[in-house]
N, C-alpha and C. Protein backbone atom coordinates (compact mmCIF):
# COMPACT_ATOMS: atom_id res chain seq x y z
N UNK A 1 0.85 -1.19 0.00
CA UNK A 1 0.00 0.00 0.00
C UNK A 1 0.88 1.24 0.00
N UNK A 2 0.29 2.03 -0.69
CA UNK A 2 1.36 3.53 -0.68
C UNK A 2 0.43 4.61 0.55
N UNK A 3 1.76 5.23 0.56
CA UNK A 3 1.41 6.24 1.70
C UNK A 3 -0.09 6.96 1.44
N UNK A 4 -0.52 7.22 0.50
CA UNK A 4 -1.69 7.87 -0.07
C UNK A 4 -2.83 7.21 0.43
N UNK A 5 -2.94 5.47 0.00
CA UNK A 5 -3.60 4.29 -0.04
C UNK A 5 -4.14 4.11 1.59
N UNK A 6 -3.21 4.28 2.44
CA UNK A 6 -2.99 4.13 3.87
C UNK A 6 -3.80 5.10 4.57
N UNK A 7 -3.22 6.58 3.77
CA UNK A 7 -3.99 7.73 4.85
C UNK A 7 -5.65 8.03 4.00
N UNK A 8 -5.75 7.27 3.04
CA UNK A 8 -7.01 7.55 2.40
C UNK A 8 -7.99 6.37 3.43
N UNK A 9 -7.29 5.47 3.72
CA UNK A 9 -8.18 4.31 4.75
C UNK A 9 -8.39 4.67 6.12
N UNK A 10 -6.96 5.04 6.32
CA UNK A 10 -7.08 5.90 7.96
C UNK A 10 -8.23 6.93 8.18
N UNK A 11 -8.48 7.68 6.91
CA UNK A 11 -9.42 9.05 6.95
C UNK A 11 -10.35 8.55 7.20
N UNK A 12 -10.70 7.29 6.18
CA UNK A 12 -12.10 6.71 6.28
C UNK A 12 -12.79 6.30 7.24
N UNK A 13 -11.83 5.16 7.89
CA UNK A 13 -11.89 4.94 9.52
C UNK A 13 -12.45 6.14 10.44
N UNK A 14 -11.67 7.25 10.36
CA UNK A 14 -11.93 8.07 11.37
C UNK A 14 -13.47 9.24 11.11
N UNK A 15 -13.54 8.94 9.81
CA UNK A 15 -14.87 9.81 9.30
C UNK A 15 -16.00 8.67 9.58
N UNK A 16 -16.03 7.42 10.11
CA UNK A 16 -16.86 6.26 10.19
C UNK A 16 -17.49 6.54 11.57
N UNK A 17 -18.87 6.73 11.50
CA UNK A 17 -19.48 7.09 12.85
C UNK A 17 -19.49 6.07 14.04
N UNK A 18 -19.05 4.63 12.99
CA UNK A 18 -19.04 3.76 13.95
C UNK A 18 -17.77 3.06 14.68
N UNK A 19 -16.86 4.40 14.37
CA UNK A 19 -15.28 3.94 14.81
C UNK A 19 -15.01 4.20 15.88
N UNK A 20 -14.32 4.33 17.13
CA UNK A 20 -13.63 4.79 18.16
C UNK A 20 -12.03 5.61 17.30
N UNK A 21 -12.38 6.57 16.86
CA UNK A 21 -11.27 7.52 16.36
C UNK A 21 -10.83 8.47 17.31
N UNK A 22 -10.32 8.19 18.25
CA UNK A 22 -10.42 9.69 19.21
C UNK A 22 -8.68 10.49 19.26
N UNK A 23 -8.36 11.83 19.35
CA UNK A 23 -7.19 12.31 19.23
C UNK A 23 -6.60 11.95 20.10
N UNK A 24 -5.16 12.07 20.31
CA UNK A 24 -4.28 12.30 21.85
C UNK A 24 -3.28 13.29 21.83
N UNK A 25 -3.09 13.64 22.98
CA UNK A 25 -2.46 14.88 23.44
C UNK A 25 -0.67 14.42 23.03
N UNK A 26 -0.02 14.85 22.38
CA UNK A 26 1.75 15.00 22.16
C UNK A 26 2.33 16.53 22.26
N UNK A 27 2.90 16.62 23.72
CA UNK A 27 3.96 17.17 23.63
C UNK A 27 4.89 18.01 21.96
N UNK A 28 5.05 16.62 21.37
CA UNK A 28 5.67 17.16 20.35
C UNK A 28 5.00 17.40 19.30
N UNK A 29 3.66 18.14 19.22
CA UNK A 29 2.71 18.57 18.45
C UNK A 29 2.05 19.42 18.50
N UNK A 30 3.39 20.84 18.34
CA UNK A 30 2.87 21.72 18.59
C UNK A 30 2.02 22.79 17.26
N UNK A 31 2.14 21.94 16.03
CA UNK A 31 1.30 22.38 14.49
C UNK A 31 -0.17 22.05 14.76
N UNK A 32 -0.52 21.33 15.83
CA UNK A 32 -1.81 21.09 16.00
C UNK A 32 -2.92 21.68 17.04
N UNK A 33 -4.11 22.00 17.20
CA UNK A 33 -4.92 22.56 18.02
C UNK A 33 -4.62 21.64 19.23
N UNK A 34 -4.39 22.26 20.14
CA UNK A 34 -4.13 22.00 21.60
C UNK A 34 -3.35 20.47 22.25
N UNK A 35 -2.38 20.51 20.84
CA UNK A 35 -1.36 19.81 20.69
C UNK A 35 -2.21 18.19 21.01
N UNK A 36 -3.17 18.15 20.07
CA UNK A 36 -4.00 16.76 19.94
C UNK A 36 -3.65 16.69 18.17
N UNK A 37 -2.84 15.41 18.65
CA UNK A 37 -2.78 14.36 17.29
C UNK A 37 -3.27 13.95 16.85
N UNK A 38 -4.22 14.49 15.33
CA UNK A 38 -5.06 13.27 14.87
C UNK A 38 -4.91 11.64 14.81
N UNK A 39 -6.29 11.21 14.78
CA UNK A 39 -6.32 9.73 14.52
C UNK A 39 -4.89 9.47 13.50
N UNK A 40 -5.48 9.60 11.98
CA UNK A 40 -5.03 9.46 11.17
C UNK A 40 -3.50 9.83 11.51
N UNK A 41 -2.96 10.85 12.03
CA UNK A 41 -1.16 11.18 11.61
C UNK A 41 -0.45 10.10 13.06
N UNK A 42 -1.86 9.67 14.28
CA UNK A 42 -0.76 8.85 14.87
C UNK A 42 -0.69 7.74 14.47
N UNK A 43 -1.54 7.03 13.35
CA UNK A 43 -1.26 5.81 12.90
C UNK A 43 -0.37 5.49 11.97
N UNK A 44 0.08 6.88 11.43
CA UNK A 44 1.19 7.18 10.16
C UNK A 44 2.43 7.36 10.81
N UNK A 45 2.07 7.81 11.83
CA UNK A 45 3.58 7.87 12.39
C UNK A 45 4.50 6.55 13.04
N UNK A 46 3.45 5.87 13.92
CA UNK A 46 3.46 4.75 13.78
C UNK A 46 4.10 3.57 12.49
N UNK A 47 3.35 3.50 11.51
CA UNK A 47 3.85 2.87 10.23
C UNK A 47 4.91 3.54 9.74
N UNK A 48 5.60 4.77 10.14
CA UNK A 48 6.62 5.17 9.46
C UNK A 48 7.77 4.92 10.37
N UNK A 49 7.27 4.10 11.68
CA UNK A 49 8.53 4.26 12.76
C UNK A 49 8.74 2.78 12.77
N UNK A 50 7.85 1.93 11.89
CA UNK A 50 7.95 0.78 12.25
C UNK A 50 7.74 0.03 10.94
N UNK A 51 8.73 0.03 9.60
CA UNK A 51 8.44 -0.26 8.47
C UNK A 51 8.82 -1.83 7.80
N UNK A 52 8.96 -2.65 9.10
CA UNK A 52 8.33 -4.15 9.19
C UNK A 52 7.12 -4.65 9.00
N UNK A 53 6.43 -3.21 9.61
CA UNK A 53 4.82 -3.95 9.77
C UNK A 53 4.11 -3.47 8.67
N UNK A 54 3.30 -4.94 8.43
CA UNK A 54 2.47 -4.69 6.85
C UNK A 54 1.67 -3.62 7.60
N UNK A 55 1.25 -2.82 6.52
CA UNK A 55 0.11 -1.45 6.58
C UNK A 55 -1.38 -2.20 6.76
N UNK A 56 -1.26 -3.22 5.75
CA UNK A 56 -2.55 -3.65 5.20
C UNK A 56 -3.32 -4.37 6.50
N UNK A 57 -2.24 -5.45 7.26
CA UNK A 57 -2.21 -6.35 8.54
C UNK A 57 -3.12 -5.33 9.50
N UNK A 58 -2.03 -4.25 9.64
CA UNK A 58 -2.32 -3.29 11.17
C UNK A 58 -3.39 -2.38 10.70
N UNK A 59 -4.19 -1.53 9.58
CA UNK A 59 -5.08 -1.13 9.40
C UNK A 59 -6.09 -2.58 9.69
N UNK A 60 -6.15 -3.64 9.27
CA UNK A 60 -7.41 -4.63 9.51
C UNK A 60 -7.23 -4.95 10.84
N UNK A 61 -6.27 -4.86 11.62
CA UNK A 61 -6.34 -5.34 13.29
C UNK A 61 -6.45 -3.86 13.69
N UNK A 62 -6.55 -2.75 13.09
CA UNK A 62 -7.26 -1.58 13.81
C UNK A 62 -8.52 -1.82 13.91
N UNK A 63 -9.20 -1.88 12.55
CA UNK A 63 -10.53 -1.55 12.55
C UNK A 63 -11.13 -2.47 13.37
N UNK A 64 -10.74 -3.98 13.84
CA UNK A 64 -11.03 -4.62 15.18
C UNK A 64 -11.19 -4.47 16.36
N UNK A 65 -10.03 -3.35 16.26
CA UNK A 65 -10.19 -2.89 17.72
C UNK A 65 -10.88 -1.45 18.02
N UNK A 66 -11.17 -0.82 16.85
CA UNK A 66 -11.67 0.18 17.14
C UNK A 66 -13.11 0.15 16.96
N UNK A 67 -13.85 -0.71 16.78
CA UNK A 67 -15.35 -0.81 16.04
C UNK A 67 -15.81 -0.45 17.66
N UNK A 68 -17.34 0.32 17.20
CA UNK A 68 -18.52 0.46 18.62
C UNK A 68 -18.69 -0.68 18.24
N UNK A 69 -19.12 -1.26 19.28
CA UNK A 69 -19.90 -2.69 19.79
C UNK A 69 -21.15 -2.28 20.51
């Protein structure tokens, strides 16, 4: 999957009413409103710190763990 492919799924996820998408607070994020990291850039950052792990794998064991039940 290309970087494009990835954050076009991540978006989706997080625009999904039925996701648990929620921001978190980083210190080192200070380009962002009240230094809350979107969904989407901490899962990219993630895949960019860790470029063993299939994209495709850890987006489908997200959306597992993030679904409302």
């Amino acid at each position: 999957m290309t970087v494009e492919e990835v954050t076009s799924k991540l978006q989706s996820l997080q625009d999904d009413p039925n996701m648990q998408t929620l921001s978190k607070y980083s210190p080192t994020a200070p380009e962002w409103p009240d230094n809350q990291l979107p969904f989407v850039e901490i899962h990219l950052a993630y895949l960019r710190t860790h470029k063993l792990v299939n994209p495709m794998h850890y987006i489908s064991n997200l959306e597992l763990m993030i679904k409302k039940r």
